[in-house]
Protein backbone atom coordinates (compact mmCIF):
# COMPACT_ATOMS: atom_id res chain seq x y z
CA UNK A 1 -1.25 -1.40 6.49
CA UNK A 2 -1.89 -4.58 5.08
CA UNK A 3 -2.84 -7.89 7.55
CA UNK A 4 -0.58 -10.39 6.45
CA UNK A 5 -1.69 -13.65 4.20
CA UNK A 6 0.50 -16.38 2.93
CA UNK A 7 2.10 -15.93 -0.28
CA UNK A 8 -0.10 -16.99 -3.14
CA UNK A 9 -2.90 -19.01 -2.40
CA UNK A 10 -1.50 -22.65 -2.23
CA UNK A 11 -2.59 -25.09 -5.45
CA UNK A 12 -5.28 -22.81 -6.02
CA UNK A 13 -6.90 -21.77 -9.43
CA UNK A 14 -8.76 -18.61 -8.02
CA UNK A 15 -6.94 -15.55 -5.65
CA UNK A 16 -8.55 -15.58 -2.25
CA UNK A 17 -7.85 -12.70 -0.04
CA UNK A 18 -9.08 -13.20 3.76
CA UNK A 19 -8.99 -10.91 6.24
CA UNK A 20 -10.68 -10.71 9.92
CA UNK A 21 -12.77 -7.83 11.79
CA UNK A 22 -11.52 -7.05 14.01
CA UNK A 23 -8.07 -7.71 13.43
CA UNK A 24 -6.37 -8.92 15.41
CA UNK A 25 -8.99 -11.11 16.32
CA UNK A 26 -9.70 -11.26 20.30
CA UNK A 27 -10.69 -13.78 22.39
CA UNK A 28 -13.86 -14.68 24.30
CA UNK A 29 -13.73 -13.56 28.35
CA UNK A 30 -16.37 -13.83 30.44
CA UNK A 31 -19.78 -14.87 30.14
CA UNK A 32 -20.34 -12.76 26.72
CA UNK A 33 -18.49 -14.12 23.67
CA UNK A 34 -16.23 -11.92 21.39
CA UNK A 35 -17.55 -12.44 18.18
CA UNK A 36 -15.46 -11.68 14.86
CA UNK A 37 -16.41 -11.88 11.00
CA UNK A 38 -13.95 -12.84 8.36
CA UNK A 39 -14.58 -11.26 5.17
CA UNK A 40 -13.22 -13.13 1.88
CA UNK A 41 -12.55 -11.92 -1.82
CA UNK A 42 -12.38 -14.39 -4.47
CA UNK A 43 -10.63 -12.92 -7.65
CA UNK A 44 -10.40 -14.43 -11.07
CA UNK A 45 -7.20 -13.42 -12.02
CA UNK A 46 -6.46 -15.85 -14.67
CA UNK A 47 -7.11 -14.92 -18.85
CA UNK A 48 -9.97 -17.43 -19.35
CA UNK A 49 -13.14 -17.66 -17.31
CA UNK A 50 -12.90 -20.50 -14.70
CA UNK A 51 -15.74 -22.82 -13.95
CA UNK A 52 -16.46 -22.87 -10.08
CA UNK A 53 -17.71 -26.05 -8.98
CA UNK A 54 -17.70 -25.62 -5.10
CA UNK A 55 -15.31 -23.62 -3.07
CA UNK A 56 -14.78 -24.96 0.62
CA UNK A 57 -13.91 -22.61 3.53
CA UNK A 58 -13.42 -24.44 6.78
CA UNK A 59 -12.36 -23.53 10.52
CA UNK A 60 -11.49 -25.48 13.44
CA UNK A 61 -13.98 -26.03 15.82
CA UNK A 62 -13.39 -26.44 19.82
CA UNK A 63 -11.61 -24.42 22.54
CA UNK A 64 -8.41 -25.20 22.21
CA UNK A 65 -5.58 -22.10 20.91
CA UNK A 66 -5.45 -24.13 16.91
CA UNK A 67 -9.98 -23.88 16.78
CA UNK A 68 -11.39 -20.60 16.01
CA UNK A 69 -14.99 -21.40 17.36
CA UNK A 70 -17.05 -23.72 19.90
CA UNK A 71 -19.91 -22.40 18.07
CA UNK A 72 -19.93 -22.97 14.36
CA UNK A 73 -23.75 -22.62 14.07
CA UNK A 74 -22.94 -18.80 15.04
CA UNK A 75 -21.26 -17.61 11.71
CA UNK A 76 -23.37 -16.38 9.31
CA UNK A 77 -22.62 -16.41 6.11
CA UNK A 78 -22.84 -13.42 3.17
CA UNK A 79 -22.58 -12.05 0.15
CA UNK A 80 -23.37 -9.25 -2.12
CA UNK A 81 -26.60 -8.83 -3.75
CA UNK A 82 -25.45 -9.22 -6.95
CA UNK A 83 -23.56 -11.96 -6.50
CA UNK A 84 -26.49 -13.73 -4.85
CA UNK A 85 -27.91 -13.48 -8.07
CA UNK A 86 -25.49 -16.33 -9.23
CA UNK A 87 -23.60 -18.22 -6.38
CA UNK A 88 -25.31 -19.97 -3.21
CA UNK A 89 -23.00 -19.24 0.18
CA UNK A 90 -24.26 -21.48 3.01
CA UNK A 91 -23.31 -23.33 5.93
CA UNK A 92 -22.88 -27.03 5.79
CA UNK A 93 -24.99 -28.34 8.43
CA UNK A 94 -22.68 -32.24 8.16
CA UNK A 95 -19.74 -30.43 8.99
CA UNK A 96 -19.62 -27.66 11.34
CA UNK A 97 -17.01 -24.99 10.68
CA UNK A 98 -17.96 -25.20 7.23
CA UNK A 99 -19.28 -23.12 4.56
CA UNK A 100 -19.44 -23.63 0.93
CA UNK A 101 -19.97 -21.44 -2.18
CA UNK A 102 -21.65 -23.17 -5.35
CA UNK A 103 -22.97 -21.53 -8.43
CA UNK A 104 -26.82 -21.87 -9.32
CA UNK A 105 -26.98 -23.05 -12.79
CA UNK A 106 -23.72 -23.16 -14.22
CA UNK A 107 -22.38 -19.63 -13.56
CA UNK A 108 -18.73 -18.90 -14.16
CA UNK A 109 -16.16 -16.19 -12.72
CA UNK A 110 -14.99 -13.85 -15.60
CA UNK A 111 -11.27 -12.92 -16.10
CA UNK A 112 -11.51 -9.98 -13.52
CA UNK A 113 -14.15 -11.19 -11.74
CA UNK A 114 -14.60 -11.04 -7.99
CA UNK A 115 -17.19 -12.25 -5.27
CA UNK A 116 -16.72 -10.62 -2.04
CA UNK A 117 -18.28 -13.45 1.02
CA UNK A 118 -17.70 -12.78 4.57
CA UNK A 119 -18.62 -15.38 7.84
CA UNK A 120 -19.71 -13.04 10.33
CA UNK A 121 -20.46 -12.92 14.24
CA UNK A 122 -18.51 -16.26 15.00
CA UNK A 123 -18.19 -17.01 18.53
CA UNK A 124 -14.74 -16.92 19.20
CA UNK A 125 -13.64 -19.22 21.83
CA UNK A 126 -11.26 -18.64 24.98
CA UNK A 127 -8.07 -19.79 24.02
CA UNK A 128 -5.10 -17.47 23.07
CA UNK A 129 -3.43 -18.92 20.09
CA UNK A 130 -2.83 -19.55 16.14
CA UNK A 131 -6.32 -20.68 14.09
CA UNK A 132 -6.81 -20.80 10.30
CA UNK A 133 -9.15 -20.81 7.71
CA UNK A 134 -8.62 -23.50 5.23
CA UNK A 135 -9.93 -23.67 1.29
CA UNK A 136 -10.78 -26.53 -0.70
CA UNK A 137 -11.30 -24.99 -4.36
CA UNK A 138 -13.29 -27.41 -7.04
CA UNK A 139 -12.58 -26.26 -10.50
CA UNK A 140 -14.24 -28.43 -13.56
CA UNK A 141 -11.91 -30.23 -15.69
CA UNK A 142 -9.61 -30.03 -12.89
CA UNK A 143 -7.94 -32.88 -11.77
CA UNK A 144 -7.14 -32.23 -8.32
CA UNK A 145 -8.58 -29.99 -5.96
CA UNK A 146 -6.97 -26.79 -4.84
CA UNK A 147 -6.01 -25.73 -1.73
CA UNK A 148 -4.66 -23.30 0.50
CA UNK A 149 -4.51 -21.63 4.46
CA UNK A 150 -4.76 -18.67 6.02
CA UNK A 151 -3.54 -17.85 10.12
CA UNK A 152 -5.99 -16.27 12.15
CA UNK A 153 -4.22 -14.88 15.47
CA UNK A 154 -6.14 -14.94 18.56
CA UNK A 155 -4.91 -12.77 20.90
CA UNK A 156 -6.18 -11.89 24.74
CA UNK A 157 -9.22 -9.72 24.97
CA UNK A 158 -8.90 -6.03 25.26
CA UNK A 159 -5.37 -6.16 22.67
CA UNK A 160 -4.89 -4.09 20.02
CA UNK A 161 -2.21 -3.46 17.30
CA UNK A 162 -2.37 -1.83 13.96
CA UNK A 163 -1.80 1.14 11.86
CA UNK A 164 1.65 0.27 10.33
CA UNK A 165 2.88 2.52 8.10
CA UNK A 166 5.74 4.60 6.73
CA UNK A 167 5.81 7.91 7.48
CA UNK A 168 6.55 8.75 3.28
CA UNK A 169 5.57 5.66 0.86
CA UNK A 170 8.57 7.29 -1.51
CA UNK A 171 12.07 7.58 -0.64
CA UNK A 172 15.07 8.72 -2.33
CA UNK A 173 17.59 6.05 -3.10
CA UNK A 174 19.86 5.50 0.05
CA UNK A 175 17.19 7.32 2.29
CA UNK A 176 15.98 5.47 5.12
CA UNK A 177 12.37 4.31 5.73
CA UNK A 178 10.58 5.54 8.69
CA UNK A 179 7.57 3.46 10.41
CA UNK A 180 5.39 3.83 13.01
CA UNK A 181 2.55 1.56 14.49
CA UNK A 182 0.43 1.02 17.71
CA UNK A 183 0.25 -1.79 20.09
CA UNK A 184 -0.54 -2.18 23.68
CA UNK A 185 2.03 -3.64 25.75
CA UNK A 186 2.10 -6.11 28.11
CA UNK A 187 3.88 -9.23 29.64
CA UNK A 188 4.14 -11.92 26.93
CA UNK A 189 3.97 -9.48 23.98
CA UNK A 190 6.70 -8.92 21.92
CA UNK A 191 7.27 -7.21 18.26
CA UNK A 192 9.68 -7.71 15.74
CA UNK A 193 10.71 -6.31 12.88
CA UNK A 194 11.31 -8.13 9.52
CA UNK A 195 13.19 -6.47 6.11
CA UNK A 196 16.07 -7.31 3.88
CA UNK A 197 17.61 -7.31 6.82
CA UNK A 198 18.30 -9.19 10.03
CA UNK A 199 14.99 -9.40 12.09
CA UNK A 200 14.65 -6.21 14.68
CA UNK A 201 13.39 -6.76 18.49
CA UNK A 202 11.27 -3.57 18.33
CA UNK A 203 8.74 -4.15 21.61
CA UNK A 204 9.85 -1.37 23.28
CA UNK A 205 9.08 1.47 20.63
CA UNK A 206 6.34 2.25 18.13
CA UNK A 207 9.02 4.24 15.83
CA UNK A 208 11.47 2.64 13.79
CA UNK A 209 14.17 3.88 11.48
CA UNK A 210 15.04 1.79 8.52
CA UNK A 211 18.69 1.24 6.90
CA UNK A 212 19.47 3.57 3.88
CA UNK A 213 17.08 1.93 1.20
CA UNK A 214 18.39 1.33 -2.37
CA UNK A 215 15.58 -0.99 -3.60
CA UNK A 216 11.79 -0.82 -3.08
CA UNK A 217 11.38 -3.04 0.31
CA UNK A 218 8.51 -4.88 1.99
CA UNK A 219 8.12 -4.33 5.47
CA UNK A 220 6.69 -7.02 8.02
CA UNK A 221 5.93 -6.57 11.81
CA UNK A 222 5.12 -9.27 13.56
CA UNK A 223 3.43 -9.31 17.00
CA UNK A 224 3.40 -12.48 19.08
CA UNK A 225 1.73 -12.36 22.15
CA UNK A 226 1.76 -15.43 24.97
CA UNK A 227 -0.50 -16.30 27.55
CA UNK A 228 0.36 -19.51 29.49
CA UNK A 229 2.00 -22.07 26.94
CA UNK A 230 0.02 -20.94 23.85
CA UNK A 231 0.95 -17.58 21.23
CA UNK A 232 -1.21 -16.10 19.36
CA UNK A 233 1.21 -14.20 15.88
CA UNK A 234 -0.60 -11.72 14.01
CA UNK A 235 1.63 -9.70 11.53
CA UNK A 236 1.27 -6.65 9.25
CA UNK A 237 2.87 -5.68 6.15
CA UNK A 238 3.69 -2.41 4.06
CA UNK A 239 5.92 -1.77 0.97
CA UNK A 240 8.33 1.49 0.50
CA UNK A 241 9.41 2.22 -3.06
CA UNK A 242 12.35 3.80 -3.84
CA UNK A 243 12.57 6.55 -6.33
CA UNK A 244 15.19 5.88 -8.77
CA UNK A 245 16.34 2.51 -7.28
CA UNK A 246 19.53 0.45 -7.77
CA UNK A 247 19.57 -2.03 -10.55
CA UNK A 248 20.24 -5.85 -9.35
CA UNK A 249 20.74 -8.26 -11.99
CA UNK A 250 22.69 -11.41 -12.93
CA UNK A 251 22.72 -10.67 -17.08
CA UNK A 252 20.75 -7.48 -18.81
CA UNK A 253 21.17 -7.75 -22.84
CA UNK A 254 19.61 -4.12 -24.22
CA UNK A 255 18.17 -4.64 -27.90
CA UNK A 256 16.64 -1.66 -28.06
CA UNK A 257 16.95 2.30 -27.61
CA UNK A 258 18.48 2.87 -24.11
CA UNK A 259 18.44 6.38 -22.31
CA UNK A 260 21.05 7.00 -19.41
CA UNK A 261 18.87 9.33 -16.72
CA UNK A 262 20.87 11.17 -14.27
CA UNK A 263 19.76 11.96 -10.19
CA UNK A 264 16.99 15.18 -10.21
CA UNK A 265 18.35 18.06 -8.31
CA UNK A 266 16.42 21.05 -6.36
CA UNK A 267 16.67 24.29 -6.22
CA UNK A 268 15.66 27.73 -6.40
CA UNK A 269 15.80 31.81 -7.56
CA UNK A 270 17.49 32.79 -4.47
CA UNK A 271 16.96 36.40 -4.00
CA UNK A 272 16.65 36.99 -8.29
CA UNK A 273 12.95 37.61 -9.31
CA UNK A 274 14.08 35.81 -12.83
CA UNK A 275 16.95 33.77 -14.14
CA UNK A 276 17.64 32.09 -17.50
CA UNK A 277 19.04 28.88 -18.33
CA UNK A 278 20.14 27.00 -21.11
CA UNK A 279 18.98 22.60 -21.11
CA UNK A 280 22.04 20.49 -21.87
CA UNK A 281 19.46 17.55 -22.67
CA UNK A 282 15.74 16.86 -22.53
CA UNK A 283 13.88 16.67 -19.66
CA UNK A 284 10.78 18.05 -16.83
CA UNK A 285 11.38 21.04 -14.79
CA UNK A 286 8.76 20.94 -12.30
CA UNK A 287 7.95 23.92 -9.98
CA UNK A 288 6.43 24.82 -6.77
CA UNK A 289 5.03 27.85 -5.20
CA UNK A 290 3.45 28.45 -1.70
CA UNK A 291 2.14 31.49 -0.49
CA UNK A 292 3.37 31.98 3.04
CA UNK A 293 0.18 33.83 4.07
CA UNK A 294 -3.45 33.22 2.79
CA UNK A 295 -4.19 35.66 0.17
CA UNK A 296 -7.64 37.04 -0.40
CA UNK A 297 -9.46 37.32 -3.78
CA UNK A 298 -9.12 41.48 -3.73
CA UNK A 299 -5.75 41.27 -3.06
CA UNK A 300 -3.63 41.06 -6.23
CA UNK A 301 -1.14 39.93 -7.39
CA UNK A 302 -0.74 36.40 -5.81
CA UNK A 303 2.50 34.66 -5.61
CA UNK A 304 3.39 33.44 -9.35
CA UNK A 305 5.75 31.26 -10.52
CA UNK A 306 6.33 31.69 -14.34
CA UNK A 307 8.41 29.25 -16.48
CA UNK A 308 9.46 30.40 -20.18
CA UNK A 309 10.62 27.70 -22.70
CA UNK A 310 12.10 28.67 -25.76
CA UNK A 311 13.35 25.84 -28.10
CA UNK A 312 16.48 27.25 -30.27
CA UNK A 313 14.88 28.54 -33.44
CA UNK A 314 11.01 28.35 -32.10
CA UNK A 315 8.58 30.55 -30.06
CA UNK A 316 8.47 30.14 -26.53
CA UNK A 317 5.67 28.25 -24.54
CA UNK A 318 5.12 30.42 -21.05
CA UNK A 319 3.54 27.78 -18.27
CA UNK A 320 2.03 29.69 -15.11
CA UNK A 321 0.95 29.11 -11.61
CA UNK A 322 -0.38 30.88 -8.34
CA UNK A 323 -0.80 30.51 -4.82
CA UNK A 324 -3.36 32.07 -2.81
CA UNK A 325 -3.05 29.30 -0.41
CA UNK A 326 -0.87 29.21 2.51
CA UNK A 327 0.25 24.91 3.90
CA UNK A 328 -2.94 22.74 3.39
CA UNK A 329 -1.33 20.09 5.02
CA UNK A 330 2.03 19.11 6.37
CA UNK A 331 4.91 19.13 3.90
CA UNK A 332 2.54 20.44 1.52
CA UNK A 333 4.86 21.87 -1.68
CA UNK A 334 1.91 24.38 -2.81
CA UNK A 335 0.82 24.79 -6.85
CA UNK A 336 2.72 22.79 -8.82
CA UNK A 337 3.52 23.07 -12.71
CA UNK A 338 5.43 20.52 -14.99
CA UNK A 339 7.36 22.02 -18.52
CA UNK A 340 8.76 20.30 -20.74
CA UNK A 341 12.02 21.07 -21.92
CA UNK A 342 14.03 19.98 -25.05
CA UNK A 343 17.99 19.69 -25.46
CA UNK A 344 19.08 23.04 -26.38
CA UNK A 345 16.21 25.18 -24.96
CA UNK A 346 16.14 28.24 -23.66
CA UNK A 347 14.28 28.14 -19.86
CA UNK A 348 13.64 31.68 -18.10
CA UNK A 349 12.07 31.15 -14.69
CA UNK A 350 10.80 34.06 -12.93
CA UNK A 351 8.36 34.93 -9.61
CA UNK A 352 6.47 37.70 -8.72
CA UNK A 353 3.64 38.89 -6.23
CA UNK A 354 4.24 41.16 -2.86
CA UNK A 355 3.13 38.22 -0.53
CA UNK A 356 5.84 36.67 1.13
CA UNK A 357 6.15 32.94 -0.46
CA UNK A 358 8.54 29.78 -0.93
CA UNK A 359 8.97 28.35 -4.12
CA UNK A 360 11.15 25.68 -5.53
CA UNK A 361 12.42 24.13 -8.90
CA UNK A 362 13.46 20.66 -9.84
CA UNK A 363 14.97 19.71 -12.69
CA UNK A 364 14.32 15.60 -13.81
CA UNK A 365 16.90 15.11 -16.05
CA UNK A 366 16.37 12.73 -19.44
CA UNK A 367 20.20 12.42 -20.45
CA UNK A 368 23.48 13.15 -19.46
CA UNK A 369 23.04 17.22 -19.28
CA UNK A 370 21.68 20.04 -17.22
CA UNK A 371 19.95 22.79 -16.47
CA UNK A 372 22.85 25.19 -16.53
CA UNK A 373 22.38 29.06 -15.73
CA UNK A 374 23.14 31.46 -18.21
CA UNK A 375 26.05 33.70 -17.60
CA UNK A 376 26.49 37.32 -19.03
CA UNK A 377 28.67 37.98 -21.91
């Protein structure tokens, strides 16, 4: 689950990647504030190292829903020991709601480099509704200043949402995606679902099935909540790759070696202990085994899973695996082994062991051939 942030980072020379605790971030109630910290990353992501003059960070102060704080004095600002060493992060007493991060001497952020800063324990004030943290990046040699903004949602005290996720982060091509979430629910709150595509009302579940997915997608849930005339929108975002996706373009010119791949298929020994096969092209034949039952240490044999590859004209490599182990986990395939196969190779796969197991084979496919059985003759 990722908190969403605005794409890129505005005019802005370095990456800056903001996110609240907690988040979303709730609102005072009561005679004890709610306080919240924001924690920021600054990452040099450019080839050359970039000479930080002074980096602004700036909130609105007040109580209405667009101010984060009526107490600016309450944020306190931090940073790593290290880089305290080399950069000064402090409060601007002239203009409250401000911080601002300086080097001492004339220290510069290294391709790669990162500071990690966070505000912490601002007051938040009472009013449900949309803030934002705004940056005001001073680079030497620059000519303009950079900027960009980040929304911080404010939403009622005692509401929660988070945890969005896909159930798998890998489908098969034209496989659906399946999310899930929390959120409490409550008059004025509402959730909605964005993809590739049309937006989804989804306040009245935390499950949601995708469409079939033929491209990796990016997944966006977006919870609005109202109280009175003012909405607080806090969204989340995840990504779902697709294994072996379609290929969208306008014009693809190949000037180099090109290898058609075909769609891996599954399977398994059925009730044979061994079975031999002959590769039509190159490619991985991975394997599984799982014992169904945990298997002591003085019992032997184990469940095994043997593959045999025998190039045409060479010796054979043997590649070997046991299970002792009954499911670790959910959906958990057991020992796994990967051979290598070449065009024209013989491949003998065989099991043994008296304790009841599940195994199974699949075959990833280089070229245009496959993994054909061997018939008798």
């Amino acid at each position: 689950m990722t908190p969403r942030r605005l794409d890129g980072t505005g005019t802005c020379v370095l990456t800056y990647d903001v996110v609240s605790r907690p988040s979303p971030i709730q609102v005072s109630q009561g005679s004890t504030p709610s306080k919240a910290t924001l924690w920021i990353t600054v990452t040099n992501h450019q080839q050359s190292a970039v000479h930080v003059e002074s980096v602004r960070f700036t909130f609105p102060v007040g109580t209405g829903p667009g101010d984060l704080s009526n107490n600016p004095g309450s944020a306190d600002p931090q940073q790593d020991d290290d880089d305290n060493k080399k950069w000064r992060f402090e409060l601007d007493e002239d203009n409250p709601g401000s911080a601002v991060l300086t080097p001492k001497r004339s220290a510069t952020l290294p391709p790669g480099g990162q500071l990690d800063l966070g505000l912490a324990h601002i007051e938040i004030n009472a009013a449900v509704g949309t803030s934002k943290l705004t940056v005001e990046e001073h680079i030497k040699d620059a000519p303009d200043p950079g900027t960009g903004e980040w929304p911080l949602a404010k939403v009622p005290a005692g509401f929660t949402t988070g945890d969005f996720r896909p159930e798998t982060i890998l489908v098969g091509s034209g496989t659906p995606a399946e999310l899930t979430w929390r959120g409490d629910s409550r008059p004025g709150a509402t959730y909605t679902m964005l993809h590739d595509g049309a937006p989804c009302d989804v306040t009245e579940v935390r499950y949601w099935k995708s469409p079939p997915l033929h491209r990796d997608t990016a997944f966006t849930l977006v919870v609005e909540v109202t109280e009175g005339e003012d909405a607080a929108e806090y969204a989340m975002s995840t990504m779902v790759t697709v294994a072996r996706p379609d290929l969208v373009v306008n014009d693809l010119t190949v000037t180099g070696h090109t290898v058609l791949t075909r769609i891996s298929s599954a399977f398994d020994l059925g009730e044979a202990t061994a079975l031999t096969y002959t590769a039509e092209t190159d490619g991985f034949l991975v394997g599984h085994v799982r014992a169904d039952q945990e298997v002591p240490d003085t019992e032997d044999p184990p469940p095994t899973l043997t593959v045999t590859v025998a190039p045409s004209g060479r010796t054979g490599h043997v590649t070997s695996i046991q299970s002792r182990q009954a499911e670790r986990a959910p959906g958990d395939p057991g020992s796994r082994l990967t051979a290598v196969v070449l065009k024209g190779s013989t491949v003998t796969v065989a099991r043994a062991g008296t304790t009841p197991s599940t195994h199974t084979l699949t075959w990833l496919p280089f070229g245009t051939g496959e993994l054909r059985e061997a018939t008798g003759g």
